[in-house]
C-alpha atoms as a PDB file:
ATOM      1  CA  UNK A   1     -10.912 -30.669   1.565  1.00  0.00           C
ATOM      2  CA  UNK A   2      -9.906 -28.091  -1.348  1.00  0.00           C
ATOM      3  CA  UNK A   3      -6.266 -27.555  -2.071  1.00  0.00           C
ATOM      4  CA  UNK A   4      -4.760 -24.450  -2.721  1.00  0.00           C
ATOM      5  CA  UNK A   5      -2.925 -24.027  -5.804  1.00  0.00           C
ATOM      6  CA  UNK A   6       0.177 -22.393  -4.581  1.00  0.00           C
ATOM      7  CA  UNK A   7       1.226 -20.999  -1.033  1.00  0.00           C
ATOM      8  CA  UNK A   8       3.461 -17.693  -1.174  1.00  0.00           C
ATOM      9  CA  UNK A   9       3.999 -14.273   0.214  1.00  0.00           C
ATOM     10  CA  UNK A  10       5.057 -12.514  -3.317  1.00  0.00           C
ATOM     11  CA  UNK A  11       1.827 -11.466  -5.236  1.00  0.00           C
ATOM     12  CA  UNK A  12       0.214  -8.718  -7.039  1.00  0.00           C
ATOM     13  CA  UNK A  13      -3.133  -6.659  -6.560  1.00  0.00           C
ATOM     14  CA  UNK A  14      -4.589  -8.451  -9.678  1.00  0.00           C
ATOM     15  CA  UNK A  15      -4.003 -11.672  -7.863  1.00  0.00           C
ATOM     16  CA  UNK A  16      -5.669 -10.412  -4.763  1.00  0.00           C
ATOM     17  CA  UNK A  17      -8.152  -8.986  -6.399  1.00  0.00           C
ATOM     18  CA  UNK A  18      -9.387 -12.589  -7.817  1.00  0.00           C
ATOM     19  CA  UNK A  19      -8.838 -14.253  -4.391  1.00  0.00           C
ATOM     20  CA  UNK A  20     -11.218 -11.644  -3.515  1.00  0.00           C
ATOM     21  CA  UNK A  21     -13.659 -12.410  -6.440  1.00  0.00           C
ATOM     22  CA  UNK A  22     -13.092 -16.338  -5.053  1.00  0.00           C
ATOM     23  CA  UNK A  23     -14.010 -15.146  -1.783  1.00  0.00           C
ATOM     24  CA  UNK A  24     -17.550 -13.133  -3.175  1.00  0.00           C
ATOM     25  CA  UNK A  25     -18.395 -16.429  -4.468  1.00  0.00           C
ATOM     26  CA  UNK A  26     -17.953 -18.805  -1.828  1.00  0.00           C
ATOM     27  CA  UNK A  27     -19.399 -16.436   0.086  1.00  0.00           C
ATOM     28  CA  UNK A  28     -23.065 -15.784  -1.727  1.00  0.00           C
ATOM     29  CA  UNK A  29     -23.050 -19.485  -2.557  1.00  0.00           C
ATOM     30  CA  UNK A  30     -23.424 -20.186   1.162  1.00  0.00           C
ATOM     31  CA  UNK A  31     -25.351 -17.277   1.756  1.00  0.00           C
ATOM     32  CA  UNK A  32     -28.052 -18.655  -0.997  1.00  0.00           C
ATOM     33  CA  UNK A  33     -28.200 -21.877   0.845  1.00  0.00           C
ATOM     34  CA  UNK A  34     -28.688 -20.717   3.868  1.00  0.00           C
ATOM     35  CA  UNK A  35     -31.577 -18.471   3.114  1.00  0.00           C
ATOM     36  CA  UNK A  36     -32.822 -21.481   1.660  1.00  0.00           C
ATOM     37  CA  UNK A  37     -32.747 -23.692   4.673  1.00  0.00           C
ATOM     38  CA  UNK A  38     -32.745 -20.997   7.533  1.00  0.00           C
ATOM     39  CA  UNK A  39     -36.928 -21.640   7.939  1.00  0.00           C
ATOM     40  CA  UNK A  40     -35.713 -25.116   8.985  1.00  0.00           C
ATOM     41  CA  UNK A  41     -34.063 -23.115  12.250  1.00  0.00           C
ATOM     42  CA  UNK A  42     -34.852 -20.755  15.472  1.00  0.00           C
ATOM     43  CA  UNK A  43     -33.474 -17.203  14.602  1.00  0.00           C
ATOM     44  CA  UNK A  44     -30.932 -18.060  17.590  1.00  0.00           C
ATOM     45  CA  UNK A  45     -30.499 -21.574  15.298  1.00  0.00           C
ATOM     46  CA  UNK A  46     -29.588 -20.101  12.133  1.00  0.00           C
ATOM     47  CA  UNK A  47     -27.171 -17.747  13.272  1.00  0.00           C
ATOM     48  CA  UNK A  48     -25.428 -20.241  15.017  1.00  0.00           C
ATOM     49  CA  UNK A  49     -25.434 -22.295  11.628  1.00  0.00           C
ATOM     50  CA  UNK A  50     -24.621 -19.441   9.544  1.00  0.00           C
ATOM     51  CA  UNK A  51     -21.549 -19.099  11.900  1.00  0.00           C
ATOM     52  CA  UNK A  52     -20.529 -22.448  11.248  1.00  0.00           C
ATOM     53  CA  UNK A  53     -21.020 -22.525   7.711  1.00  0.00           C
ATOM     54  CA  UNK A  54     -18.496 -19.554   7.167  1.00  0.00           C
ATOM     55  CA  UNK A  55     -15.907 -20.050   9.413  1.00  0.00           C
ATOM     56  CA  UNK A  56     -13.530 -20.696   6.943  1.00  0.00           C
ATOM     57  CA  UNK A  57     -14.426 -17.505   5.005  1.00  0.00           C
ATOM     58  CA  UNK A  58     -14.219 -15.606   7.663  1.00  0.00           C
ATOM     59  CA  UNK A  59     -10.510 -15.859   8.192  1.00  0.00           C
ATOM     60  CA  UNK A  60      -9.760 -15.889   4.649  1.00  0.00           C
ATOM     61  CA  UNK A  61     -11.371 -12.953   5.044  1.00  0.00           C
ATOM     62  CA  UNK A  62      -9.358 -11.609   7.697  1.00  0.00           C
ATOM     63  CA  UNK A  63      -6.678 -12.921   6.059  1.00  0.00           C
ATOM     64  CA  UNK A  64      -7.037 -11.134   2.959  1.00  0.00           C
ATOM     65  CA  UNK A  65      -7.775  -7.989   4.714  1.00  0.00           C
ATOM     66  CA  UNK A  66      -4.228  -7.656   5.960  1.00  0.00           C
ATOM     67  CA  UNK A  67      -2.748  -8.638   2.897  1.00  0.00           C
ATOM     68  CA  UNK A  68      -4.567  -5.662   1.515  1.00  0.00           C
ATOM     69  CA  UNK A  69      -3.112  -3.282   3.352  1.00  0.00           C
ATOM     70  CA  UNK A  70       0.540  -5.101   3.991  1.00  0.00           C
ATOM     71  CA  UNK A  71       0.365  -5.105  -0.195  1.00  0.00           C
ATOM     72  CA  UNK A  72       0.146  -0.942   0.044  1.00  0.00           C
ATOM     73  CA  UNK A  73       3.028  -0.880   2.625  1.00  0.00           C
ATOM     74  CA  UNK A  74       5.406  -2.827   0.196  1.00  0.00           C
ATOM     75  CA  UNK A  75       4.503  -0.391  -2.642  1.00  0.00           C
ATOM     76  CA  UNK A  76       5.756   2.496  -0.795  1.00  0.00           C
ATOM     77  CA  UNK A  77       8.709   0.092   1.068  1.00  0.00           C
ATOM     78  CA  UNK A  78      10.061  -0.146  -3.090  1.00  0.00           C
ATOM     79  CA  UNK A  79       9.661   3.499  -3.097  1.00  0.00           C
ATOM     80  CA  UNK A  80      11.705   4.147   0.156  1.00  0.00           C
ATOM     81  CA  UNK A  81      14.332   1.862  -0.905  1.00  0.00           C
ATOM     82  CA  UNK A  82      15.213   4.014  -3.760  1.00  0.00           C
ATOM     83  CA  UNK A  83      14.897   7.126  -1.963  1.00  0.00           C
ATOM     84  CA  UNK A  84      17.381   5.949   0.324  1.00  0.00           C
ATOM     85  CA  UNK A  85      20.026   5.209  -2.188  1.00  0.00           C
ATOM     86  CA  UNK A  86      19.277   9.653  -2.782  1.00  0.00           C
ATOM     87  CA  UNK A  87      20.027  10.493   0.697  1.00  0.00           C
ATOM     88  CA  UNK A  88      23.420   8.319   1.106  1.00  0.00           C
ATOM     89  CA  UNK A  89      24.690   9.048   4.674  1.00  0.00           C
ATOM     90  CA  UNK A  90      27.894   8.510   6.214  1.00  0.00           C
ATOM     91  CA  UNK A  91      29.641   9.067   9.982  1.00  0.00           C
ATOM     92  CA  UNK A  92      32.566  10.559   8.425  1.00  0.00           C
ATOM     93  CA  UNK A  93      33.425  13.803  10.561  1.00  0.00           C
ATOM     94  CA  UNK A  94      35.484  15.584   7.680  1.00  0.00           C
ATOM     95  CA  UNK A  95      31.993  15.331   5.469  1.00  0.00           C
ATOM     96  CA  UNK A  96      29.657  16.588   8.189  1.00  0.00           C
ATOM     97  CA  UNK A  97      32.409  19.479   8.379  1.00  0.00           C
ATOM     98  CA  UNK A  98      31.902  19.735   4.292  1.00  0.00           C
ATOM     99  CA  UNK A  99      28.088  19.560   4.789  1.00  0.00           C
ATOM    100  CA  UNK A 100      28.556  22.490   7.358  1.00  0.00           C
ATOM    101  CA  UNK A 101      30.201  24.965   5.098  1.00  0.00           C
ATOM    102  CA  UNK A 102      28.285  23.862   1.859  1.00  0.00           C
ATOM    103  CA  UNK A 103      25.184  24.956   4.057  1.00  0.00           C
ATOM    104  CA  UNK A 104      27.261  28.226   5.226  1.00  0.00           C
ATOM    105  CA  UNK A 105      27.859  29.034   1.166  1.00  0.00           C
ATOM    106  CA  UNK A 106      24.507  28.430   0.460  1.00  0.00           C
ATOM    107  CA  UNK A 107      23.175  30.898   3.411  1.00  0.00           C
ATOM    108  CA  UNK A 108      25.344  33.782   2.210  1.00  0.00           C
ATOM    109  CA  UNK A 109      24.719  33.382  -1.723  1.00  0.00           C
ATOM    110  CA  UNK A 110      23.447  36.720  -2.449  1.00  0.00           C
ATOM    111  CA  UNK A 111      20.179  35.218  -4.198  1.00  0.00           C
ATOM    112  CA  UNK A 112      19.402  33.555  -0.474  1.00  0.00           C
ATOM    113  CA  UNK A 113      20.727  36.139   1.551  1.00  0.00           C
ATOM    114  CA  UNK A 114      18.814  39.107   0.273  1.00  0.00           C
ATOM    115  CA  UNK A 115      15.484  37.437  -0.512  1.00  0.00           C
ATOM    116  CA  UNK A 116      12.870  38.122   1.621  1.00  0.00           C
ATOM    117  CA  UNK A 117      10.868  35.402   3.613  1.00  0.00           C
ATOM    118  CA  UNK A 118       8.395  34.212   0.778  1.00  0.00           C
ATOM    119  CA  UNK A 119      11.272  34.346  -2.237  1.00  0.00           C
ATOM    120  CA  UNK A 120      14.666  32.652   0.677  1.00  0.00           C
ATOM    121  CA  UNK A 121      12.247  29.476   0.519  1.00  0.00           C
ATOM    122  CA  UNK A 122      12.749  28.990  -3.730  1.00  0.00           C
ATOM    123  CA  UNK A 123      15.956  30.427  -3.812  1.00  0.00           C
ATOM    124  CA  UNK A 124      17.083  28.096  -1.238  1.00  0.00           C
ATOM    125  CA  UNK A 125      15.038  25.052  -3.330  1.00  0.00           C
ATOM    126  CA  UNK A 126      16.980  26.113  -6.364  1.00  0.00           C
ATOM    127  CA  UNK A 127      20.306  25.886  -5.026  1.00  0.00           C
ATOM    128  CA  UNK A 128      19.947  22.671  -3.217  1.00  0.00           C
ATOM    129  CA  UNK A 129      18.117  20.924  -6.413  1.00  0.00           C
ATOM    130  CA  UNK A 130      21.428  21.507  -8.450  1.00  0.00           C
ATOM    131  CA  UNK A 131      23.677  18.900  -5.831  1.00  0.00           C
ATOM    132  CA  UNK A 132      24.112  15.635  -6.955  1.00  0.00           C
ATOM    133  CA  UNK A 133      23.153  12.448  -4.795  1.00  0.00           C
ATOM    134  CA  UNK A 134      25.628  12.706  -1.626  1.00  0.00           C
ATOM    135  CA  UNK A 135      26.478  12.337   2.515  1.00  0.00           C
ATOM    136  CA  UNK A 136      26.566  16.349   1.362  1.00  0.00           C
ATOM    137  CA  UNK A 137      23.545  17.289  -0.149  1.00  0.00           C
ATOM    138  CA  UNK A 138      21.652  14.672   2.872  1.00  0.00           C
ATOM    139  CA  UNK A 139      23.054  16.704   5.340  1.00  0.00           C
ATOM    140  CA  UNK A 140      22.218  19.956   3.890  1.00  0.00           C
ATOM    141  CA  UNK A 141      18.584  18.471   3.673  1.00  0.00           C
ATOM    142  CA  UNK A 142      18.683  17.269   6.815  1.00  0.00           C
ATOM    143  CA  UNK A 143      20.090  20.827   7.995  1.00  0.00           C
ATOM    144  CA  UNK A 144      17.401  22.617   5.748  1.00  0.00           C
ATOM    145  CA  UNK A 145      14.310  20.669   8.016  1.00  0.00           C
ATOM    146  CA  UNK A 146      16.031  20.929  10.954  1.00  0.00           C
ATOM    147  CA  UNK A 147      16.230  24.822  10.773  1.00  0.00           C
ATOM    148  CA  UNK A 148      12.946  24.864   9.268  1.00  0.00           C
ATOM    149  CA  UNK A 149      13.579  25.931   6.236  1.00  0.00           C
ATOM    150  CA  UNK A 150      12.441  23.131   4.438  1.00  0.00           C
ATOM    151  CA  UNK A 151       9.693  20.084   5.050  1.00  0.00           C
ATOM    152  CA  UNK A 152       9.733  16.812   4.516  1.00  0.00           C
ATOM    153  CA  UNK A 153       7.212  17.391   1.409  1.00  0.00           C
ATOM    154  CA  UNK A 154       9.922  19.691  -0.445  1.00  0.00           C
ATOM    155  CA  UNK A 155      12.658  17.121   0.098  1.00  0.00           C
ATOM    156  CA  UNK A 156      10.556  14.234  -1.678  1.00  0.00           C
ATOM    157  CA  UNK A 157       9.525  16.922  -4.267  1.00  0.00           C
ATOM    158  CA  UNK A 158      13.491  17.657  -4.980  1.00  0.00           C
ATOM    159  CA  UNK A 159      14.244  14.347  -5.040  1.00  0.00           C
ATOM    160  CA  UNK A 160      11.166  12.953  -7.569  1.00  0.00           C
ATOM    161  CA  UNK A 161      12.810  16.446  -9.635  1.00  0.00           C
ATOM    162  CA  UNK A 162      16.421  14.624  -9.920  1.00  0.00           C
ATOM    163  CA  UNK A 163      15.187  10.819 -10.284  1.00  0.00           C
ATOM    164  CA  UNK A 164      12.992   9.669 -12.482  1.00  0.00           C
ATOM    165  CA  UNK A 165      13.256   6.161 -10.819  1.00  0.00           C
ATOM    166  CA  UNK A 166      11.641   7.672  -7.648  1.00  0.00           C
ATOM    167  CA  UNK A 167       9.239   9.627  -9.329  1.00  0.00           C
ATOM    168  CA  UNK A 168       7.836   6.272 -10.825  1.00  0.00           C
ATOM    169  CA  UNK A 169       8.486   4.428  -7.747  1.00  0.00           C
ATOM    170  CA  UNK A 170       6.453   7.118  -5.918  1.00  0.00           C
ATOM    171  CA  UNK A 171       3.112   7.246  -8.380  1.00  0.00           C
ATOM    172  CA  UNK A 172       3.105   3.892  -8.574  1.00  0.00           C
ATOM    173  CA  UNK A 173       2.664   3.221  -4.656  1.00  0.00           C
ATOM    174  CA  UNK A 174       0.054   6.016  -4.861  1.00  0.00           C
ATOM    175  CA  UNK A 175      -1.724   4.039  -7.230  1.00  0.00           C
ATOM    176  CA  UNK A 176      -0.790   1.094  -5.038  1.00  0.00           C
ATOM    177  CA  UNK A 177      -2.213   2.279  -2.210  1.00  0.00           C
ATOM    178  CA  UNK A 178      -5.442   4.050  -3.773  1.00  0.00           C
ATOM    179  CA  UNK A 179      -6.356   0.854  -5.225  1.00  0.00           C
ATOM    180  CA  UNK A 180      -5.752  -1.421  -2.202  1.00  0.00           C
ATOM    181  CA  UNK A 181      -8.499   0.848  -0.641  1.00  0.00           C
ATOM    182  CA  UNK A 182     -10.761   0.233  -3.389  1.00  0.00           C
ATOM    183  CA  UNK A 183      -9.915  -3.300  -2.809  1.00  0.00           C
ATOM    184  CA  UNK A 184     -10.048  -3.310   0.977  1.00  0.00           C
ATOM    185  CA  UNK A 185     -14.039  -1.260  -0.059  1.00  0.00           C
ATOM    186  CA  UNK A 186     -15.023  -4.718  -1.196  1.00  0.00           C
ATOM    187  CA  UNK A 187     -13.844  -6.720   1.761  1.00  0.00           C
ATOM    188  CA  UNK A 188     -15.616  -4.421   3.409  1.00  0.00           C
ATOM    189  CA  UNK A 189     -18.655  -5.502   1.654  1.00  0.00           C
ATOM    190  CA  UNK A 190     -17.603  -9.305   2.469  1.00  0.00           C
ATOM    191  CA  UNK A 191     -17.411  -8.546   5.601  1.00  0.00           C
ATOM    192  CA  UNK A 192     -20.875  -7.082   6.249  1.00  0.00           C
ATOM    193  CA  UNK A 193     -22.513 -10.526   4.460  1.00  0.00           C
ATOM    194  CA  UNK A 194     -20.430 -12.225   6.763  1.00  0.00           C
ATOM    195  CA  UNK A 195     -21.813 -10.294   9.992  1.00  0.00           C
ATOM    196  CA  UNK A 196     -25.620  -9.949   8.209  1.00  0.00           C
ATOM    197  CA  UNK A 197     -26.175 -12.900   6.079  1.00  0.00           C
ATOM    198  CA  UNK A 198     -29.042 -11.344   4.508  1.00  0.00           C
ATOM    199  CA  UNK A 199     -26.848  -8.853   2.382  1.00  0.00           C
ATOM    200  CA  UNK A 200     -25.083 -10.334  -0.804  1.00  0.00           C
ATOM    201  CA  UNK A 201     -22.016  -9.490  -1.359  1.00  0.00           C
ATOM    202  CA  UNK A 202     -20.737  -7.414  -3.825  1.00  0.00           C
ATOM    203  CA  UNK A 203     -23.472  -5.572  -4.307  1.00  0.00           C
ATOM    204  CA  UNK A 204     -22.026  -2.337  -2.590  1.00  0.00           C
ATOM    205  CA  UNK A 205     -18.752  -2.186  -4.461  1.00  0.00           C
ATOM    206  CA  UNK A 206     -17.427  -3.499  -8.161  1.00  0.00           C
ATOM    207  CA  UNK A 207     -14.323  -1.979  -8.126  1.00  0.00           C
ATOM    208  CA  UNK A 208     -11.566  -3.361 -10.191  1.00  0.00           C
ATOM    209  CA  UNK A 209      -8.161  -2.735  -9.982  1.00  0.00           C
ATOM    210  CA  UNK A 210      -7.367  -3.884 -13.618  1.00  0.00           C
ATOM    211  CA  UNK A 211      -6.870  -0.680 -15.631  1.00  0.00           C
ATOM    212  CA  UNK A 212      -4.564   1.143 -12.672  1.00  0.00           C
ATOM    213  CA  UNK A 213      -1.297   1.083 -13.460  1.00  0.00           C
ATOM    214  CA  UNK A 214       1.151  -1.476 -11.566  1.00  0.00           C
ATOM    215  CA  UNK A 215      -1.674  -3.691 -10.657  1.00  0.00           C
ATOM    216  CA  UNK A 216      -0.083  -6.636 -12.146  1.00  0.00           C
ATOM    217  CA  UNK A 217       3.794  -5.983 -10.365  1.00  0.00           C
ATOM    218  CA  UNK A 218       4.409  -8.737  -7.647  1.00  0.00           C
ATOM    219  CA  UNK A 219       5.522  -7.469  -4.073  1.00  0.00           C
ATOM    220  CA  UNK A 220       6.438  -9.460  -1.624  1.00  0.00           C
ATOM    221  CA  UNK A 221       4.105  -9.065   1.114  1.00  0.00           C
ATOM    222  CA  UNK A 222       5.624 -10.446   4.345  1.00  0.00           C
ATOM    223  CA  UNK A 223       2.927 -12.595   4.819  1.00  0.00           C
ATOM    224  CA  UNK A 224       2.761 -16.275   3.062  1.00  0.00           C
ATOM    225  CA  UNK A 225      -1.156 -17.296   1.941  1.00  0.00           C
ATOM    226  CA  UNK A 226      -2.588 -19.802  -0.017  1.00  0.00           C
ATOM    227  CA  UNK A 227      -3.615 -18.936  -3.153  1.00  0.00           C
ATOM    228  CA  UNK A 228      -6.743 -20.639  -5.191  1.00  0.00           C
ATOM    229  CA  UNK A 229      -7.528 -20.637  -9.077  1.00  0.00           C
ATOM    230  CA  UNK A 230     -10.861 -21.653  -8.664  1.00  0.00           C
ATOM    231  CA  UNK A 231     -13.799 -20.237  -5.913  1.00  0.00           C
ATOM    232  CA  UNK A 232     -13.566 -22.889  -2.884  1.00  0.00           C
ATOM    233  CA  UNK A 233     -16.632 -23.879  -3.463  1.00  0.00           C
ATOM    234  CA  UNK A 234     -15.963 -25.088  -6.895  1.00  0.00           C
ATOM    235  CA  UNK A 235     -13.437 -27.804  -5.938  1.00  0.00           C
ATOM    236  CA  UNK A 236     -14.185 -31.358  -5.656  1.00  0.00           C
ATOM    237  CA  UNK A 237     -15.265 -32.229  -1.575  1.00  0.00           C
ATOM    238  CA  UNK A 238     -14.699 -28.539  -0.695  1.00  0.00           C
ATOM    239  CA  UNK A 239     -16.281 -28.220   2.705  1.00  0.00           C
END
């Protein structure tokens, strides 16, 4: 039986991206001898042994499917854990009082109270970009949505405006997440020689995630794998 090389949760797209490349080989070296022997079987007979054959690759498959997509979700988890350290909370009742009346001040700044409906939305924007990180300026925020003044969009836009850490945080999980679809596009493709040994795989999508930026920074993905250096089917007595 094969060996795996190393067995961890923490990897990066690059690194799934070759598992995946491992996987398109084992996969169209069984498909090619199967199509070689499946005369030697009923229809009902080769399907059956085709099943067989790949039951390994089909829950590295799986396997690799969800790593995809839990590899996205830690992308933007690094992103949320620096926007949380911009919207510092506390349960201090003299603060909430402080958030009140900073709100209050805000309302009745001339600039906000005599705009009209299309220029109060930017004025209000304006003011609350100039407050520093505080249980203040989150509870304005969280004021500003609640009333409606505000969405959720225009917070995240204020807060990539004041943090250059998020705003890199943030592309970076966008890239994250754009290329774990492009990724996920050629599981897709594994999948469908799995189901329909008659396709090869890899023939539907080449993407490759080596030229987006980030591809090569290591996230812990909650889930612990084995990891190969080699295609499966490469390895001495691989099965």
């Amino acid at each position: 039986m094969f060996r795996p090389t190393k067995t961890t949760s923490r990897m990066s797209l690059l690194e799934l991206q070759q598992q995946v490349d491992h996987l398109t080989t084992d996969v169209n070296y069984f498909r090619e001898k199967h199509d070689a022997k499946k005369s030697d079987y009923s229809h009902e007979g080769a399907k059956k042994r085709w099943a067989e054959t790949t039951t390994a690759s089909r829950l590295r498959w799986a396997h690799l499917t969800e790593l995809t997509a839990q590899y996205a979700t830690a992308a933007y988890a690094d992103a949320d854990a620096i926007r949380d350290t911009l919207l510092p909370t506390t349960d201090d009742p003299t603060a909430q009082l402080a958030a009140e009346a900073a709100f209050t001040r805000i309302s009745q700044r001339p600039q906000v109270a005599n705009a009209d409906a299309g220029e109060r939305f930017e004025a209000i924007r304006a003011e609350v970009a100039k407050l520093a990180p505080s249980p203040t300026r989150t509870l304005i925020l969280n004021e500003l949505v609640d009333r409606g003044d505000m969405g959720a969009d225009t917070v995240d836009a204020i807060l990539a405006e004041s943090s250059d850490e998020y705003r890199a945080a943030q592309k970076t999980a966008q890239y994250a997440a754009a290329a774990s679809q492009g990724v996920l596009a050629r599981l897709k493709g594994i999948g469908q020689t799995l189901d329909h040994p008659e396709v090869k795989s890899g023939q539907f999508s080449t993407f490759d995630v080596s030229n987006v930026p980030g591809a090569d920074v290591v996230r812990d993905t909650g889930m612990v794998t084995d990891m190969f250096d080699v295609p499966q089917t490469y390895l001495p007595n691989a099965s």
